[in-house]
Protein backbone atom coordinates (compact mmCIF):
# COMPACT_ATOMS: atom_id res chain seq x y z
CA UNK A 1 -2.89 -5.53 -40.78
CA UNK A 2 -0.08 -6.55 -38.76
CA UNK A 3 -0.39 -9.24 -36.27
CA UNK A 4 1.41 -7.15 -33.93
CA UNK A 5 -0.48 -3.64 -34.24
CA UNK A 6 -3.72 -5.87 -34.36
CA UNK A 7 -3.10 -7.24 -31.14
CA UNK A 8 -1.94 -3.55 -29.90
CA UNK A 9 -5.22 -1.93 -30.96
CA UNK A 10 -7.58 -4.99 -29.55
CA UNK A 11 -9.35 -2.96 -26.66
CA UNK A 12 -10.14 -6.63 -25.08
CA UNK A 13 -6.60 -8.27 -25.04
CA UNK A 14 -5.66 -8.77 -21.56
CA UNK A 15 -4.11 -5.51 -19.41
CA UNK A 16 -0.27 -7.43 -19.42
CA UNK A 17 1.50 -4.49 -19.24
CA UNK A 18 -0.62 -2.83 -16.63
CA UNK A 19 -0.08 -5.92 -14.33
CA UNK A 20 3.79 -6.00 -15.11
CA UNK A 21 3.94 -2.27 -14.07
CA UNK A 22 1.47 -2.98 -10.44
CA UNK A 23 3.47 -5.94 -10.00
CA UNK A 24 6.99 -3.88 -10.02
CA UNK A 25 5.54 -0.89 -8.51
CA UNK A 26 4.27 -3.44 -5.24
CA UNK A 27 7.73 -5.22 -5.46
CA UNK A 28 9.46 -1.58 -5.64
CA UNK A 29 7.58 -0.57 -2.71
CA UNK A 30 7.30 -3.14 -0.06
CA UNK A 31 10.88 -5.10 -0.62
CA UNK A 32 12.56 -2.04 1.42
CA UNK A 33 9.79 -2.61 4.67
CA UNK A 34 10.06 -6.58 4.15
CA UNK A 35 13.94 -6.58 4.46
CA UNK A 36 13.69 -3.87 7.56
CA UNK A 37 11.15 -6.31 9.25
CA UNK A 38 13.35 -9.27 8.56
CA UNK A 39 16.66 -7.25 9.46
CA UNK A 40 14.78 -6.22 12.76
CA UNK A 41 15.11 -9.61 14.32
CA UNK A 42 18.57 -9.86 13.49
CA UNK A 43 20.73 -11.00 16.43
CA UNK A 44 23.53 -8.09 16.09
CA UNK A 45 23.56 -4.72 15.37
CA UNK A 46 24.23 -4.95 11.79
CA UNK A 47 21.84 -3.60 9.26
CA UNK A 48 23.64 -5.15 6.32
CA UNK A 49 25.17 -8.53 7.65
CA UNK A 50 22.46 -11.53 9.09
CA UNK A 51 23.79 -12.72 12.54
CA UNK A 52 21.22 -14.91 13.73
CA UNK A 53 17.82 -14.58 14.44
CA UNK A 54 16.91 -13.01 18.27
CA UNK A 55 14.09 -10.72 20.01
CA UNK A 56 17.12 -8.76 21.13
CA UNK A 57 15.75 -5.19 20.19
CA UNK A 58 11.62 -6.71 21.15
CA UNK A 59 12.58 -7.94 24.62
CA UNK A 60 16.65 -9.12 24.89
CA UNK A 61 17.82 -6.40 25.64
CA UNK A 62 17.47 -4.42 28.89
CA UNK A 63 18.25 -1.26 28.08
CA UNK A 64 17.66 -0.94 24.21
CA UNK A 65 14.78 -3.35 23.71
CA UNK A 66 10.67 -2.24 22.88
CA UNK A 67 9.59 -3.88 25.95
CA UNK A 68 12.13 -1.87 28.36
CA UNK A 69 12.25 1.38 27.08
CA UNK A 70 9.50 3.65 28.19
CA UNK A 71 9.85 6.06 25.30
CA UNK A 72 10.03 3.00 22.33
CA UNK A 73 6.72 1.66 24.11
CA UNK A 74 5.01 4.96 23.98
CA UNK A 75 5.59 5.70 20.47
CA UNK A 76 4.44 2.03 19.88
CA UNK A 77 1.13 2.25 21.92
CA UNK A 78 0.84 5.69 20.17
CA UNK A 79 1.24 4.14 16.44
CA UNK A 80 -1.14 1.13 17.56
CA UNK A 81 -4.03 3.73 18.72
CA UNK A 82 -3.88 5.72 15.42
CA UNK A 83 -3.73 2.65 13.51
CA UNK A 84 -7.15 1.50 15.28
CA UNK A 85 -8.72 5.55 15.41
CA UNK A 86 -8.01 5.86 11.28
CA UNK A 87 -9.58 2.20 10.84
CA UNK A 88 -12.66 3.29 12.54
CA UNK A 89 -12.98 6.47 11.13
CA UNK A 90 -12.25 5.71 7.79
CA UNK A 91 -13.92 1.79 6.92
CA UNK A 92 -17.24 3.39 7.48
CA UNK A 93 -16.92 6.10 5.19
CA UNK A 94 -15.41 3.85 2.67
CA UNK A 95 -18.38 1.79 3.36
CA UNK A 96 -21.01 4.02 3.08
CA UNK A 97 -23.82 3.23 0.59
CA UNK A 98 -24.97 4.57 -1.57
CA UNK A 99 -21.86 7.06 -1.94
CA UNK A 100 -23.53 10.02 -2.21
CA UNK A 101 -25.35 9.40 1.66
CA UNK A 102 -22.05 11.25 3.56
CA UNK A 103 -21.75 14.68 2.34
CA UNK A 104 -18.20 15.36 1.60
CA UNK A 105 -16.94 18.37 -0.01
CA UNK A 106 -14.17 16.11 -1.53
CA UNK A 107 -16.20 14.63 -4.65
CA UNK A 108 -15.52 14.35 -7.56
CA UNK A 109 -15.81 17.13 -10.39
CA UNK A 110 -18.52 16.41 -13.09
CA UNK A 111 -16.88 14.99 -16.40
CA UNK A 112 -17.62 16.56 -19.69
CA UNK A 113 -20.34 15.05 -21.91
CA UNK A 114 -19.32 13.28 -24.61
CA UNK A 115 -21.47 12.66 -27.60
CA UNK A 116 -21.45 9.42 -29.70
CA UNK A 117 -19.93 9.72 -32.74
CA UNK A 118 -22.48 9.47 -35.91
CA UNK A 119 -22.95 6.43 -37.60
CA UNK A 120 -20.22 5.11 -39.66
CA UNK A 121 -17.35 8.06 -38.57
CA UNK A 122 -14.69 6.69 -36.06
């Protein structure tokens, strides 16, 4: 057999491409929020160029700035509390054991039986 289709069909070889794909998917995902948080403290009003690093739009500025601006602080103290609701609600369900103790209607559907194959037949 082929070195190469012998390594392809080895059920225990290690899950490369699976990690390569996570790995991009994560990258894919979280570069756009990592450059908006970095871009946030930028010093001008830019969102392409860098012009310094300030806490212009967290506190600098009187008018524009989180910490001025009654409707920006609302919306902020309104994220913060449905951050902390959701994380109370949902860790203990997630934590629940054994996982059949809450009754949710959203379980999983029964999978088919499958019956082992007779001796010698693959």
């Amino acid at each position: 057999m082929n070195p190469i289709t012998a390594w392809w069909r080895d059920p225990w070889r290690k899950p490369r491409l699976l990690a390569a794909v996570t790995i991009g998917y994560l990258v894919w995902s979280l570069l756009p929020v990592l450059i908006a948080v970095l871009f946030s403290f930028n010093d001008g009003r830019s969102r392409t160029v860098w012009q310094g690093f300030s806490l212009r739009w967290y506190y600098g500025d009187t008018q524009r700035s989180v910490w001025h601006d009654d409707t920006l602080q609302t919306a902020l103290f309104q994220t913060l509390k449905l951050g902390v609701l959701t994380t109370l609600v949902c860790v203990p369900l997630g934590a629940a054991e054994p996982a059949h103790a809450l009754p949710l209607p959203c379980t999983p559907a029964p999978s088919p039986k499958v019956h082992p194959a007779p001796a010698g037949e693959y």
